[in-house]
Protein backbone atom coordinates (compact mmCIF):
# COMPACT_ATOMS: atom_id res chain seq x y z
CA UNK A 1 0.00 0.00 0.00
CA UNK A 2 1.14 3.42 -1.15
CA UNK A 3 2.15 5.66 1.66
CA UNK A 4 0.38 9.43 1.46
CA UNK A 5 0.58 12.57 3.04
CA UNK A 6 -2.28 14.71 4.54
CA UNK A 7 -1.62 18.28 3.31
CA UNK A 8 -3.54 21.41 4.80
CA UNK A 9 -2.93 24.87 4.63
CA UNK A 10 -2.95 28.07 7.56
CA UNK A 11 -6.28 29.20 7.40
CA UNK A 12 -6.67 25.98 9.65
CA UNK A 13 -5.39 27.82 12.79
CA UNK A 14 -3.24 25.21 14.12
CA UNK A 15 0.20 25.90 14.68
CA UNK A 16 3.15 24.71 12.78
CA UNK A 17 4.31 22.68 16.01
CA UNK A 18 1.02 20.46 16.19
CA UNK A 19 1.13 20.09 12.65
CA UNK A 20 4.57 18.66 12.61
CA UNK A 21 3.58 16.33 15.29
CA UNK A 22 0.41 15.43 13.56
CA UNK A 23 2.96 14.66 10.35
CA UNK A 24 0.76 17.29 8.25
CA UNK A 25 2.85 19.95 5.48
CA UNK A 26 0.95 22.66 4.78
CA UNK A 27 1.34 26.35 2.78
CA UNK A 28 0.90 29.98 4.24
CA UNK A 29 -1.91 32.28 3.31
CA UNK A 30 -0.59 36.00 3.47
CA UNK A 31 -1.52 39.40 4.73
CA UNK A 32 -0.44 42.68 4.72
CA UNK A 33 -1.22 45.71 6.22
CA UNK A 34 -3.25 48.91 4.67
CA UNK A 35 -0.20 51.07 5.54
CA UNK A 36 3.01 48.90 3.92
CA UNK A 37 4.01 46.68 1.10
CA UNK A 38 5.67 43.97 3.84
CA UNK A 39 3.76 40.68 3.49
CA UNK A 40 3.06 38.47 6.33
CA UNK A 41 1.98 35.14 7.23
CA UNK A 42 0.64 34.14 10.62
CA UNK A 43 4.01 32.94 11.62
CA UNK A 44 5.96 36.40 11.23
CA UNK A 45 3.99 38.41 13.91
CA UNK A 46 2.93 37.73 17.03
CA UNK A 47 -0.81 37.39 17.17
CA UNK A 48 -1.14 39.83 20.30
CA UNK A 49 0.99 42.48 18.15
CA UNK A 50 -1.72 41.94 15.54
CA UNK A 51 -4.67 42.70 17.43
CA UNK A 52 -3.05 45.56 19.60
CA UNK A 53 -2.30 47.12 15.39
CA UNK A 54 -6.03 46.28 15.04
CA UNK A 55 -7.08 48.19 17.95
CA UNK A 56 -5.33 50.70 16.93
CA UNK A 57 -7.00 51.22 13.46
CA UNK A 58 -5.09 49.15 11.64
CA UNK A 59 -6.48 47.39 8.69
CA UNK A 60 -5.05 44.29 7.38
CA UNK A 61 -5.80 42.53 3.60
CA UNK A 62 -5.41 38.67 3.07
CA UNK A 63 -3.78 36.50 -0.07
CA UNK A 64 -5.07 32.87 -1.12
CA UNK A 65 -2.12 30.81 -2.03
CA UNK A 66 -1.38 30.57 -5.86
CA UNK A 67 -1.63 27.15 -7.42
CA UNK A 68 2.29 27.10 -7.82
CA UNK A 69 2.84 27.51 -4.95
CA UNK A 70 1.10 24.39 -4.32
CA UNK A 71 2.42 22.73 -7.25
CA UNK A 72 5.69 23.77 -5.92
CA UNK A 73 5.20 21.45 -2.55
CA UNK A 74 2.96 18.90 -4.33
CA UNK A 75 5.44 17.80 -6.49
CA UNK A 76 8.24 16.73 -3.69
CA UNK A 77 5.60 14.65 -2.04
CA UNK A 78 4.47 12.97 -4.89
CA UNK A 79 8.33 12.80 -6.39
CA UNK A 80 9.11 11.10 -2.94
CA UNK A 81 6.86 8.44 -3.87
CA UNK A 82 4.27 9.44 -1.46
CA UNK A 83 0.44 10.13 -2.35
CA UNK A 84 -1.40 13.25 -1.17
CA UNK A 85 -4.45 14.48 0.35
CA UNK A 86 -5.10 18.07 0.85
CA UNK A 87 -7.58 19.28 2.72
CA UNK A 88 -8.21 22.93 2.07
CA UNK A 89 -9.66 26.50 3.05
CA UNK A 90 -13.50 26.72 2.47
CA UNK A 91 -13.89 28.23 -1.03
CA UNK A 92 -16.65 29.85 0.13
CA UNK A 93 -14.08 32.27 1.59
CA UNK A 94 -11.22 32.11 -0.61
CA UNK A 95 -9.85 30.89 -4.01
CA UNK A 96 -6.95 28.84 -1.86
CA UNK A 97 -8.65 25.47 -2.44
CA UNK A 98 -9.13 26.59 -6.02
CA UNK A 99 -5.44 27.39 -6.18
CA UNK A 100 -5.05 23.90 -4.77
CA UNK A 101 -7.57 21.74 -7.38
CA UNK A 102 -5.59 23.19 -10.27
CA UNK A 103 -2.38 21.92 -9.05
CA UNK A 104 -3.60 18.91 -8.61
CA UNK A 105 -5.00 18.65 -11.84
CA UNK A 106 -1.56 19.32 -13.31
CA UNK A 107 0.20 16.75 -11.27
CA UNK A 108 -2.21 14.33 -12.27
CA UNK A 109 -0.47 14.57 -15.82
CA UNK A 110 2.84 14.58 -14.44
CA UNK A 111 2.38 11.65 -11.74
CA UNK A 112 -0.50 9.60 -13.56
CA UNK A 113 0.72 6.07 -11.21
CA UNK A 114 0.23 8.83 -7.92
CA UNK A 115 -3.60 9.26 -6.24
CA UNK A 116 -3.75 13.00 -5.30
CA UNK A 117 -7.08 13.98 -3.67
CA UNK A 118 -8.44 17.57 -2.75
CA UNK A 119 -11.22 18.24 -0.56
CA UNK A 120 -12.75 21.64 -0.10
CA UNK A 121 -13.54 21.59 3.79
CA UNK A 122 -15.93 24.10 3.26
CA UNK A 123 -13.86 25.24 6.88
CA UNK A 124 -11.91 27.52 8.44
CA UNK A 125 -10.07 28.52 11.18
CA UNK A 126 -9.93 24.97 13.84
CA UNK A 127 -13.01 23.74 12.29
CA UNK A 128 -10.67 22.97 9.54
CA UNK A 129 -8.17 22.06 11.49
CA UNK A 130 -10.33 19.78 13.71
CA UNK A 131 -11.79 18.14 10.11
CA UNK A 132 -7.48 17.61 9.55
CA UNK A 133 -6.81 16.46 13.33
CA UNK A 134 -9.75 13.65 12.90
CA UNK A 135 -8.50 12.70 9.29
CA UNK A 136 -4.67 12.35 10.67
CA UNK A 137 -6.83 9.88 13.94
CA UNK A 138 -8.19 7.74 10.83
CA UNK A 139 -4.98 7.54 9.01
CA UNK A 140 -3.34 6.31 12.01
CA UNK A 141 -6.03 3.89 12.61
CA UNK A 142 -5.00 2.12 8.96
CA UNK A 143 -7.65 3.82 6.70
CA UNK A 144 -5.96 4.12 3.33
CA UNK A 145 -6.12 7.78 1.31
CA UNK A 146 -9.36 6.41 -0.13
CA UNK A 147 -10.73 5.40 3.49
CA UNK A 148 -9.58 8.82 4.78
CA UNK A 149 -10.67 11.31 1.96
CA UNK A 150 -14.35 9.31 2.33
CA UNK A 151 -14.15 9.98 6.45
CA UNK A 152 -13.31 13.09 5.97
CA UNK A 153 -16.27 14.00 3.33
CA UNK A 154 -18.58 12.31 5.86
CA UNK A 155 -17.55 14.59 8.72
CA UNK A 156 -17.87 18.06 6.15
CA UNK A 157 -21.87 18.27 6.67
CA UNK A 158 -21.60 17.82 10.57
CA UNK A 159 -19.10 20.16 11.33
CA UNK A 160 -20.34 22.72 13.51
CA UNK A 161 -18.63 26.02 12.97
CA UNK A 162 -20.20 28.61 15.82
CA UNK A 163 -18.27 32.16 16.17
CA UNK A 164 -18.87 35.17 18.03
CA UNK A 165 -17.28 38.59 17.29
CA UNK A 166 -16.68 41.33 19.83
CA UNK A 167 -16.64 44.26 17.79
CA UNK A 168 -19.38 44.14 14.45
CA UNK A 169 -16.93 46.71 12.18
CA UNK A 170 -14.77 43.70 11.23
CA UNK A 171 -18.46 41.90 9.91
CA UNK A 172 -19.30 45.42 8.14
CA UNK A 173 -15.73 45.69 6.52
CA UNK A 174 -16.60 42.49 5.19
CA UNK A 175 -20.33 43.09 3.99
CA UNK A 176 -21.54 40.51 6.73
CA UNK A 177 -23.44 43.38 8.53
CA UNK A 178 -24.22 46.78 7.12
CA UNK A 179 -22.74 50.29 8.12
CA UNK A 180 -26.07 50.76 10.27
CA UNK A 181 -26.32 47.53 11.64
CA UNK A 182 -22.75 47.89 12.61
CA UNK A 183 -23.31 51.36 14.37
CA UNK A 184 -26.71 50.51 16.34
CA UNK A 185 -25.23 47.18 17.19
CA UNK A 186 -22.09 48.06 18.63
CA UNK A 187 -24.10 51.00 20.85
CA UNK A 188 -26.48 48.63 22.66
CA UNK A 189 -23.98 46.02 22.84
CA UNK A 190 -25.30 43.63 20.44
CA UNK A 191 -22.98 40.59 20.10
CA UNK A 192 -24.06 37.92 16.91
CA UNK A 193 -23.98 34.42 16.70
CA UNK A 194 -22.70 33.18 13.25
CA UNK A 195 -22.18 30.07 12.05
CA UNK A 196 -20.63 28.39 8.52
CA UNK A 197 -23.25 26.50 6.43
CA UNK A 198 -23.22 23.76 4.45
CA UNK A 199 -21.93 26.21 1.49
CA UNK A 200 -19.03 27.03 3.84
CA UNK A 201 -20.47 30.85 4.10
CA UNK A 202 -20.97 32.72 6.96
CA UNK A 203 -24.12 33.38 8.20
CA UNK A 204 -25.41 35.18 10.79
CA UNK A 205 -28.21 33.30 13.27
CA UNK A 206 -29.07 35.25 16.43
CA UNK A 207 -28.05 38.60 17.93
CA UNK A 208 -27.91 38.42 21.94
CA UNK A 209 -26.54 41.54 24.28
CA UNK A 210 -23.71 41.28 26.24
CA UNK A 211 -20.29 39.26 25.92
CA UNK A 212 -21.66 36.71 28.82
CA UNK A 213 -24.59 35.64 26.52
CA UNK A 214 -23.14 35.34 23.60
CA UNK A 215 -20.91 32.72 25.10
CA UNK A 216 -23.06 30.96 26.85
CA UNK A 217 -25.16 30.91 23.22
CA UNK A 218 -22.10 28.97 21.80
CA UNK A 219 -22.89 26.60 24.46
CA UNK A 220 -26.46 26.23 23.90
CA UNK A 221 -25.45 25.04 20.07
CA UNK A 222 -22.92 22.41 21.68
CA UNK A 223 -25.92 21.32 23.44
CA UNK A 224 -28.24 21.19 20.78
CA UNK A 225 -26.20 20.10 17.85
CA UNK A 226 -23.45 17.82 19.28
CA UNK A 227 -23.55 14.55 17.98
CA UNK A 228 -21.52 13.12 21.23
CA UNK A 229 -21.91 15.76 24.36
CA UNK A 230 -19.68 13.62 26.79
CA UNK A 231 -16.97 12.35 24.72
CA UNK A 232 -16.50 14.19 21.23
CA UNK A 233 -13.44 16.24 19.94
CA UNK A 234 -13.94 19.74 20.38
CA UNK A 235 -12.07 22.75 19.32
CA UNK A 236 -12.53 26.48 20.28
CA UNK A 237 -10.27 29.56 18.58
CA UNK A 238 -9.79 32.87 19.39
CA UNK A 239 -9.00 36.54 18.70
CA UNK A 240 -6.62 37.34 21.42
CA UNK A 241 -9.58 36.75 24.32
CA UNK A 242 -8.31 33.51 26.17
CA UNK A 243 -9.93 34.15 29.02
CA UNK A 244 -12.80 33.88 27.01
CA UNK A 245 -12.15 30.79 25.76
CA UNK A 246 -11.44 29.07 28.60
CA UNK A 247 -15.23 30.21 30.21
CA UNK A 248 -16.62 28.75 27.08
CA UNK A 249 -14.88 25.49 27.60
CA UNK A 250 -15.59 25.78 31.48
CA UNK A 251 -19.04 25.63 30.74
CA UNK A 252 -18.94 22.65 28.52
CA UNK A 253 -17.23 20.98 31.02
CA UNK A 254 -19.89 21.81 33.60
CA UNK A 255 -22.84 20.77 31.62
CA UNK A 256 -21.27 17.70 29.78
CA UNK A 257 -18.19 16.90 31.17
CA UNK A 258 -16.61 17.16 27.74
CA UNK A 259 -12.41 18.30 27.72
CA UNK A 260 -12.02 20.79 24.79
CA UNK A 261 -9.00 19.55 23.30
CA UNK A 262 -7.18 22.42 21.68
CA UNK A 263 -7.61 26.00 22.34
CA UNK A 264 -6.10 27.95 19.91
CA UNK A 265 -5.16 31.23 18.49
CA UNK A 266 -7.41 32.74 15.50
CA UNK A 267 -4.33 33.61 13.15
CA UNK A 268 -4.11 36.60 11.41
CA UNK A 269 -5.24 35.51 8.10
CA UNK A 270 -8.52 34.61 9.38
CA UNK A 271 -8.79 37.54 12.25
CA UNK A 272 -8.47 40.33 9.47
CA UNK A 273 -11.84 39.46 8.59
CA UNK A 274 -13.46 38.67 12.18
CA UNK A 275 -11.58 41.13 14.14
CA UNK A 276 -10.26 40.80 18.14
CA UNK A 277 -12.34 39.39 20.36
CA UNK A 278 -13.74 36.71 18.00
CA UNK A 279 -14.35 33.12 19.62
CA UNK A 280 -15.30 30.04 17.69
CA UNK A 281 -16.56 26.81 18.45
CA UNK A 282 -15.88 23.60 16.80
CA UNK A 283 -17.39 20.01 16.92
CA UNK A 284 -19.16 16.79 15.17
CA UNK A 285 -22.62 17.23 15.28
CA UNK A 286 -25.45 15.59 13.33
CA UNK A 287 -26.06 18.64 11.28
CA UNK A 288 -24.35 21.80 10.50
């Protein structure tokens, strides 16, 4: 049996460290700053530093990565004999995947005896990562690429994706919310509760008042979507508010006994667009 390589890239919000030990390569999306030419990617700045610039007014712009760039690290996996599976950046949000599928479709030509599979997550941030971390858990349990690309297809549709923000310009920037929405929101406190649909788009469900009960709403969708409560993996991200995060997975401790297993940062790529203050919530349910 053919050996084969799970491939990812950084809008998956997992750090480079985990990934190694997880045995997952993976490629940088980019951003820059309004203000300078300098490109980034979420390993070049330290993700407080990037929230204190957004504080401070600072708007940043993200990059997909190109399809040669894939093709670039493709092609040493494959040339090593290996088989791939990438599994990518919702296209819903950016042409990364895209990038990704052509590259594949080139190598195809090039390495016609190799089995190269890309699957648009339809994810982002740990959600795609947790969709990787389960994947990497079937590999290591002896499912071959075919076996693993299938698993991880099932798990797509049931991976919940719930997100908070803290501050609604970031949405409006983004044409989530509008300019008025934005302004009324953010002076009675209005906190939304978004999550990514089957499309891999966000969309925006409730709108509750106060930081407290927007949290706790994250919690009410563990409880009503979770397809295992008590023993599941669960992931939560977030925008430079850890404290945050760890009352989120308090409570889902409390009320199901459940251990969130990673906590993680929301990198830069994917916090230009919700802003600091964000916190996400990721797990299997039976539905999005």
């Amino acid at each position: 049996m053919a050996n084969y390589v799970i491939y990812t890239d950084s809008a998956c919000d997992i750090c480079k460290e985990t990934l190694s030990e997880w045995g997952v390569p993976y490629r940088n999306l980019t951003f820059r700053f309004a203000d300078e030419d300098k490109e980034y990617s979420n390993e070049d700045m330290p993700v407080k530093g990037f929230y204190d610039r957004m504080r401070a007014g600072g708007v940043a712009k993200t990059a997909a990565v190109n399809s040669e760039s894939f093709a670039e690290e493709f092609d040493k996996i494959l040339a090593a004999g290996n088989d791939l599976l990438y599994l990518g950046f919702s296209s819903g949000l950016s042409t990364t995947f895209n990038s990704a599928r052509l590259a594949a479709e080139q190598l195809r030509e090039k390495y016609p005896e190799r089995k190269i599979i890309a699957i648009d997550t339809l994810a982002a941030s740990a959600g795609q990562g947790l969709i990787v971390y389960l994947t990497v858990k079937a590999k290591r349990d002896g499912a071959t690429i075919e076996e693993a690309a299938a698993f991880a297809e099932g798990l797509i549709p049931r991976m919940g994706i719930w997100f908070t923000v803290d501050d609604l310009v970031y949405l409006k920037r983004g044409g989530r919310v509008s300019p008025t929405a934005a302004f009324v929101g953010n002076l009675l406190g209005i906190k939304p509760v978004l999550y990514m649909d089957d499309a891999g788009h966000l969309i925006p469900v409730v709108k509750v008042r106060g930081r407290k009960n927007s949290i706790n709403m994250l919690a009410d969708k563990y409880t009503e979507l979770a397809a295992n409560k008590e023993e599941g993996s669960v992931f939560i991200s977030h925008g430079d508010c850890l404290d945050d995060a760890k009352a989120l997975a308090d409570i889902l401790k409390t009320r199901h006994g459940i251990e969130v297993e990673i906590i993680t940062d929301v990198g830069p790529v994917i916090g230009a667009h919700s802003g600091p203050g964000t916190l996400a919530l990721f797990f299997v349910g039976n539905k999005r």
